[in-house]
C-alpha atoms as a PDB file:
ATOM      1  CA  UNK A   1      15.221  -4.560   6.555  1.00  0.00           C
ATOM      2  CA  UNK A   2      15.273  -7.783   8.702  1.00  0.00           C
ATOM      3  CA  UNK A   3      12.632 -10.383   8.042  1.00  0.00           C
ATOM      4  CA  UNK A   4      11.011 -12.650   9.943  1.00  0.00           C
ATOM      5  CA  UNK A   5       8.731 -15.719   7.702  1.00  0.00           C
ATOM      6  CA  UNK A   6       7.235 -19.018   8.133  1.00  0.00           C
ATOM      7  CA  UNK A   7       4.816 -21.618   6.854  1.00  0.00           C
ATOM      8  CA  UNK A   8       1.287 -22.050   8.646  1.00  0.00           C
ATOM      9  CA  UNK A   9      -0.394 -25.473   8.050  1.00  0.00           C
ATOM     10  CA  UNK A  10      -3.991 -24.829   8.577  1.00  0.00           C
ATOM     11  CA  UNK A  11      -7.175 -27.356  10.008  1.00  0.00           C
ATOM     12  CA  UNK A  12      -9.302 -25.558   7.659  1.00  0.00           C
ATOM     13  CA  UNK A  13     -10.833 -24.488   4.698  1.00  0.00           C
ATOM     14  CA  UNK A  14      -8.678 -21.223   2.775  1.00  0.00           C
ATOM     15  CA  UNK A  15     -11.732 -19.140   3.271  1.00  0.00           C
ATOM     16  CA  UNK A  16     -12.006 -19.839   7.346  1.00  0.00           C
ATOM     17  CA  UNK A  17      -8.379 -19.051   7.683  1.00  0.00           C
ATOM     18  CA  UNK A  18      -8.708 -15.787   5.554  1.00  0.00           C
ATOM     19  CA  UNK A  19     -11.766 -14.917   7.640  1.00  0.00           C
ATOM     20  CA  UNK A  20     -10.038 -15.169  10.895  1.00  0.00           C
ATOM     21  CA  UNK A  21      -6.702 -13.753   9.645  1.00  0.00           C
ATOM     22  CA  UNK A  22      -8.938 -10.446   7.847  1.00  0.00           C
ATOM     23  CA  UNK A  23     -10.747  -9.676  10.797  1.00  0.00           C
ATOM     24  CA  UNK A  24      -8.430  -6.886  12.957  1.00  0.00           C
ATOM     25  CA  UNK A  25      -9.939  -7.970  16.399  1.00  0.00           C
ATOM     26  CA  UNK A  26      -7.656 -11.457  16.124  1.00  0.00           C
ATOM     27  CA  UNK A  27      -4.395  -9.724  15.474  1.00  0.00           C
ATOM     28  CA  UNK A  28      -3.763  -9.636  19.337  1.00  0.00           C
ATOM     29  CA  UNK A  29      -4.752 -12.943  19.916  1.00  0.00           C
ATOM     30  CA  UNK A  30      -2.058 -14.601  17.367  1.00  0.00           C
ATOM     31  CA  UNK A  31       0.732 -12.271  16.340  1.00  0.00           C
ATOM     32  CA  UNK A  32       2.801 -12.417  19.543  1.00  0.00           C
ATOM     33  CA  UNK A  33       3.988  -9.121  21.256  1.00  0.00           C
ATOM     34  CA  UNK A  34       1.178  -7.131  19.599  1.00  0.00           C
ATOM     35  CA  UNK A  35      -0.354  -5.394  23.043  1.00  0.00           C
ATOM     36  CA  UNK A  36      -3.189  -3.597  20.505  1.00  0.00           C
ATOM     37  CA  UNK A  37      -4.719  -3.202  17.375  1.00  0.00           C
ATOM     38  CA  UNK A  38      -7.551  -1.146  16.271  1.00  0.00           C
ATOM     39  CA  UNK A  39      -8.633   1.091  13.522  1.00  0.00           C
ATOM     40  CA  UNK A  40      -7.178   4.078  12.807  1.00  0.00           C
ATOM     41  CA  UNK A  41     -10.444   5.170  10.579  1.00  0.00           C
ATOM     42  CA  UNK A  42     -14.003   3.681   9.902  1.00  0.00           C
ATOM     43  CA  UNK A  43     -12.759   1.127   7.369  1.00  0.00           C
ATOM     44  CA  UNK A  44     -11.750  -1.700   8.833  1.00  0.00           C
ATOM     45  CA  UNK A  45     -11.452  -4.094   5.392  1.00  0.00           C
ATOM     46  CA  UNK A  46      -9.781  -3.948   1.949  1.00  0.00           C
ATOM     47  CA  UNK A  47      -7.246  -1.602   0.858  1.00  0.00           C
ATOM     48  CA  UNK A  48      -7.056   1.956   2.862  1.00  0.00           C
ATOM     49  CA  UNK A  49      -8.169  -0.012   5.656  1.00  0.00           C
ATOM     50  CA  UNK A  50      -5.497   1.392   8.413  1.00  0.00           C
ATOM     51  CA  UNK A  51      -4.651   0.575  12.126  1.00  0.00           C
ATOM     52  CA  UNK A  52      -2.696   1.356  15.183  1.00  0.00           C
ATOM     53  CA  UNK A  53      -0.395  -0.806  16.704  1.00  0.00           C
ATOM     54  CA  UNK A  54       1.192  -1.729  20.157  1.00  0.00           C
ATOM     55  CA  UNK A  55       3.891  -4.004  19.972  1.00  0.00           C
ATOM     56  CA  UNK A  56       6.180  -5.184  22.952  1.00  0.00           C
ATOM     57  CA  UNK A  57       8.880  -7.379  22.774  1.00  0.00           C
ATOM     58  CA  UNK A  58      10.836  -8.015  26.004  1.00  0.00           C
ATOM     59  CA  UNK A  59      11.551  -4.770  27.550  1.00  0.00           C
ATOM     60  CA  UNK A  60      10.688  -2.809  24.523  1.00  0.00           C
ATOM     61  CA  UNK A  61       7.617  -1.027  23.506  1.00  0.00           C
ATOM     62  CA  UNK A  62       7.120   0.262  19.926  1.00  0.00           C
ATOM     63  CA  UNK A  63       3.909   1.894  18.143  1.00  0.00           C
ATOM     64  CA  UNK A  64       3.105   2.181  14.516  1.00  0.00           C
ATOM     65  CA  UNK A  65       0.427   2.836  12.353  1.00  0.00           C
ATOM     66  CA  UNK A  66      -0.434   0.221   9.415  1.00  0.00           C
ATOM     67  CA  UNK A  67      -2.157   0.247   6.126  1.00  0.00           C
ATOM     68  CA  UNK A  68      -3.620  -2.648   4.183  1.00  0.00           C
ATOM     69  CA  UNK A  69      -1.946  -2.039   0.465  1.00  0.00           C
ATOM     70  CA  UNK A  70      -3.546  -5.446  -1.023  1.00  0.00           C
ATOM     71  CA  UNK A  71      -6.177  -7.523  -0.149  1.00  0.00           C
ATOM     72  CA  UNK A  72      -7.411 -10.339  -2.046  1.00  0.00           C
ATOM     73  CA  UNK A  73     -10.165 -12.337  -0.156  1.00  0.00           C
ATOM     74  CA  UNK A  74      -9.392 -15.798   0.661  1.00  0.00           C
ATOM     75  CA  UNK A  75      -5.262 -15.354  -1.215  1.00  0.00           C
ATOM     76  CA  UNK A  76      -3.374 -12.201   0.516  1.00  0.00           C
ATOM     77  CA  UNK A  77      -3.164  -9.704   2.367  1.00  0.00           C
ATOM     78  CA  UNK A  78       0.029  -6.951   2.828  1.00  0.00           C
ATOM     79  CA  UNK A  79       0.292  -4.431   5.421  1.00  0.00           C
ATOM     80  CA  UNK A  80       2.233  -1.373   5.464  1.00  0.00           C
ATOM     81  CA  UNK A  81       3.582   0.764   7.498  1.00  0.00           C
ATOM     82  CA  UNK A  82       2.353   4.508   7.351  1.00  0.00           C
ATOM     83  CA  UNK A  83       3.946   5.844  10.613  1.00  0.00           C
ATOM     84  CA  UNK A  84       6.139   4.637  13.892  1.00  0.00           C
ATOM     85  CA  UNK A  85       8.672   1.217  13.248  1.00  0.00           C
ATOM     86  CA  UNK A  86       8.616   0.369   9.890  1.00  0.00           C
ATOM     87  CA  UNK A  87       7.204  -2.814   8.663  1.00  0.00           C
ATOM     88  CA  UNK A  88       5.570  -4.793   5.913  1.00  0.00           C
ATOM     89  CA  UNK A  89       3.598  -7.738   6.816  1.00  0.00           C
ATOM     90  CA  UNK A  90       2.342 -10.365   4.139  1.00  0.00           C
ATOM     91  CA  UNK A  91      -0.110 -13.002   4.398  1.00  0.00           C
ATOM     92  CA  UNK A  92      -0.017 -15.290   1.277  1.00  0.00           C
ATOM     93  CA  UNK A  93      -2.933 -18.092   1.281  1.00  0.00           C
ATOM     94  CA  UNK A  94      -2.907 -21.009  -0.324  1.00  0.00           C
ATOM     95  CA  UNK A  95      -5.661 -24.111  -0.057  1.00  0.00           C
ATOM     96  CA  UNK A  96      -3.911 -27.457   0.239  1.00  0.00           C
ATOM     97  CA  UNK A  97      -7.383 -29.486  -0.031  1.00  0.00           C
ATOM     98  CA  UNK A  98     -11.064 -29.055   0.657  1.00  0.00           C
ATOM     99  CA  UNK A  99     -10.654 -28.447   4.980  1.00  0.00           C
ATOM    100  CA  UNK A 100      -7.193 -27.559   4.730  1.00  0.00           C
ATOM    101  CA  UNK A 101      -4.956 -24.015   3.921  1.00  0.00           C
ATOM    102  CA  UNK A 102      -1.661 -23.040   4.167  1.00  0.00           C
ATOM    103  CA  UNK A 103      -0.364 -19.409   5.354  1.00  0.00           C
ATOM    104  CA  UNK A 104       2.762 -18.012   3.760  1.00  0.00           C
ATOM    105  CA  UNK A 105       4.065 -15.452   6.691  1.00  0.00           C
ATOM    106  CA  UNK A 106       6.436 -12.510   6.185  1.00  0.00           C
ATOM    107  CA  UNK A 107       7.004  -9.496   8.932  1.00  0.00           C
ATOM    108  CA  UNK A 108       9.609  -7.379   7.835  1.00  0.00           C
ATOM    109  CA  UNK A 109      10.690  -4.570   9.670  1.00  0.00           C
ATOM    110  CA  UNK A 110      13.185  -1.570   9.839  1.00  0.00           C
ATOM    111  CA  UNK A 111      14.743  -0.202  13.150  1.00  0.00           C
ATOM    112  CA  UNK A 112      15.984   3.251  13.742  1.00  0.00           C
ATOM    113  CA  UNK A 113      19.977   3.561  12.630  1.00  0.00           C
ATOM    114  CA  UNK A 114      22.567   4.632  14.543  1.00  0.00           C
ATOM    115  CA  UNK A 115      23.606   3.890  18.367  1.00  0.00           C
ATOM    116  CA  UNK A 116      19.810   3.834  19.738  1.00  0.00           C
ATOM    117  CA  UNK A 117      19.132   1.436  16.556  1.00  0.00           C
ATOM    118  CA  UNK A 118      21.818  -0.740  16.763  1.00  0.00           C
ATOM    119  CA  UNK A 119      21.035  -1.467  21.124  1.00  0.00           C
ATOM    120  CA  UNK A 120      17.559  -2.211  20.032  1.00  0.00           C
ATOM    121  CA  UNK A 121      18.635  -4.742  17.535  1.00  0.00           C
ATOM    122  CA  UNK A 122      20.665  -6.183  19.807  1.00  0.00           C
ATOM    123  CA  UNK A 123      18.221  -6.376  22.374  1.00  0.00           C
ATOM    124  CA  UNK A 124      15.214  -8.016  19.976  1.00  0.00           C
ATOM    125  CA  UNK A 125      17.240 -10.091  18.104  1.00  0.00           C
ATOM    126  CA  UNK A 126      17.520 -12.633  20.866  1.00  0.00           C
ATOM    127  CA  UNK A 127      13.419 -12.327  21.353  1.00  0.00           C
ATOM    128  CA  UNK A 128      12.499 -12.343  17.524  1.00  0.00           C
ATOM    129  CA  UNK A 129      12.935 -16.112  16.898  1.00  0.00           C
ATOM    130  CA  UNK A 130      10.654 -17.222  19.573  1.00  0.00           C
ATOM    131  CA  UNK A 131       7.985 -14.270  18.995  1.00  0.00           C
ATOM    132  CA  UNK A 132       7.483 -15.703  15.328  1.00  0.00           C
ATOM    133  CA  UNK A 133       7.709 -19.378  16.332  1.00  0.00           C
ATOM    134  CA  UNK A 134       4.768 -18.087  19.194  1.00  0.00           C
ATOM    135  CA  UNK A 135       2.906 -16.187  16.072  1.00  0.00           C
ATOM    136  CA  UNK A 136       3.112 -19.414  13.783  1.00  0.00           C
ATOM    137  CA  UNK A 137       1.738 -21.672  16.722  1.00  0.00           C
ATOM    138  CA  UNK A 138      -0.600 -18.972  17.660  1.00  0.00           C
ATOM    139  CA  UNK A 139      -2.424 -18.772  14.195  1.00  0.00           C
ATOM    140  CA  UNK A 140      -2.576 -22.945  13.166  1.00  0.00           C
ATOM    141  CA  UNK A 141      -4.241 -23.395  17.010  1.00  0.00           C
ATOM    142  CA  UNK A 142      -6.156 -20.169  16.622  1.00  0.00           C
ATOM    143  CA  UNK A 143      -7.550 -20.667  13.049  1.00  0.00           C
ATOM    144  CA  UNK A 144      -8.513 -24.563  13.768  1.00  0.00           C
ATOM    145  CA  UNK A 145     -10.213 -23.540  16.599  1.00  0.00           C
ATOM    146  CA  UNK A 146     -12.135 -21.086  14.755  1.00  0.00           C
ATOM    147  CA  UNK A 147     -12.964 -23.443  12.214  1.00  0.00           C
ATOM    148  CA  UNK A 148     -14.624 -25.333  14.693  1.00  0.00           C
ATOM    149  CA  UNK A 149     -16.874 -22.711  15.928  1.00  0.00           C
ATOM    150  CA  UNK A 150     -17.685 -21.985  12.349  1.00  0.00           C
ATOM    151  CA  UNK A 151     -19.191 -25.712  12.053  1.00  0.00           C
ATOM    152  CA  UNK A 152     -21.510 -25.439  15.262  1.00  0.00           C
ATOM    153  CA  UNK A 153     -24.999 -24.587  14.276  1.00  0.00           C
ATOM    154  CA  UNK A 154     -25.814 -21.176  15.138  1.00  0.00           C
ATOM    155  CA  UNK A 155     -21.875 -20.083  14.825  1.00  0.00           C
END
C-alpha cells in the first residue's frame, strides 16, 4: 500500500477538532479531491457508520465505499475501505493545551495491479504530494475557523 501522512496543528480545543473532523458533511470541504461523501446507511457516527466516496485527482475519478472500524470521541477515528480503491484512513488526536489539538493524518491506499495499475500510479503520484499538503492546510484553516463559530453566542 502507499501512504500518504502528516501532522495538523490545530487553533482549538481536541474536542472542536474531533467535532468537525466526525461530522461526514466536512469531508468535502478539507480532504482535497474528495468530489462527495455521504452515507451509505442511516448511521452516520461510531463504528458501522459507512459512506460513499467520490474522489478525483487530476484526470482520474475513483469511487469507494468506507466504513468507520474505530471511533473514539475526541482521540481517533479509522476508516476502511469496504468496496471500490482500497484505503485506510486514520485520524489520531491529540490535545497540545487547553485551545489547542494536534491531528495525526494517515491515508493509505491500494491501486489496482498490473498495466492499468501501474499508469494510474504513475499518473497520481505526481498529484498526491500536493493533494495531502491541500488536505493538511485544508483541515488547520477549516477546524480554526470552526472553532470560532463555536465561540459566537448562539453557534
Amino acid at each position: 500500500m502507499s501512504e500518504v501522512s502528516f501532522v495538523v496543528s490545530c487553533d482549538a480545543p481536541l474536542e472542536v477538532a474531533f467535532a468537525y473532523v466526525s461530522d461526514y458533511r466536512h469531508v468535502p470541504d478539507y480532504f482535497a479531491g474528495i468530489t462527495s461523501y455521504v452515507p451509505s446507511g442511516a448511521q452516520t457516527t461510531g463504528v458501522g457508520a459507512s459512506f460513499d466516496a467520490e474522489m478525483s485527482i487530476g484526470p482520474t475519478s475513483m469511487s469507494s465505499v468506507v466504513a468507520a472500524e474505530e471511533w473514539e470521541d475526541n482521540r481517533r477515528l479509522v476508516f476502511s475501505s469496504t468496496g471500490g480503491v482500497r484505503n485506510i484512513t486514520t485520524y489520531d488526536f491529540t490535545a497540545v493545551d487547553e485551545t489547542h489539538s494536534r491531528i495525526d493524518f494517515r491515508f493509505e491506499f491500494r491501486l489496482p495491479g498490473g498495466l492499468a495499475g501501474r499508469a494510474l500510479a504513475q499518473a497520481l503520484e505526481p498529484l498526491v504530494s500536493p493533494a495531502a499538503q491541500r488536505t493538511a492546510e485544508n483541515l488547520s484553516r477549516n477546524i480554526a475557523e470552526f472553532a470560532a463559530k463555536q465561540a459566537v453566542p448562539g453557534n
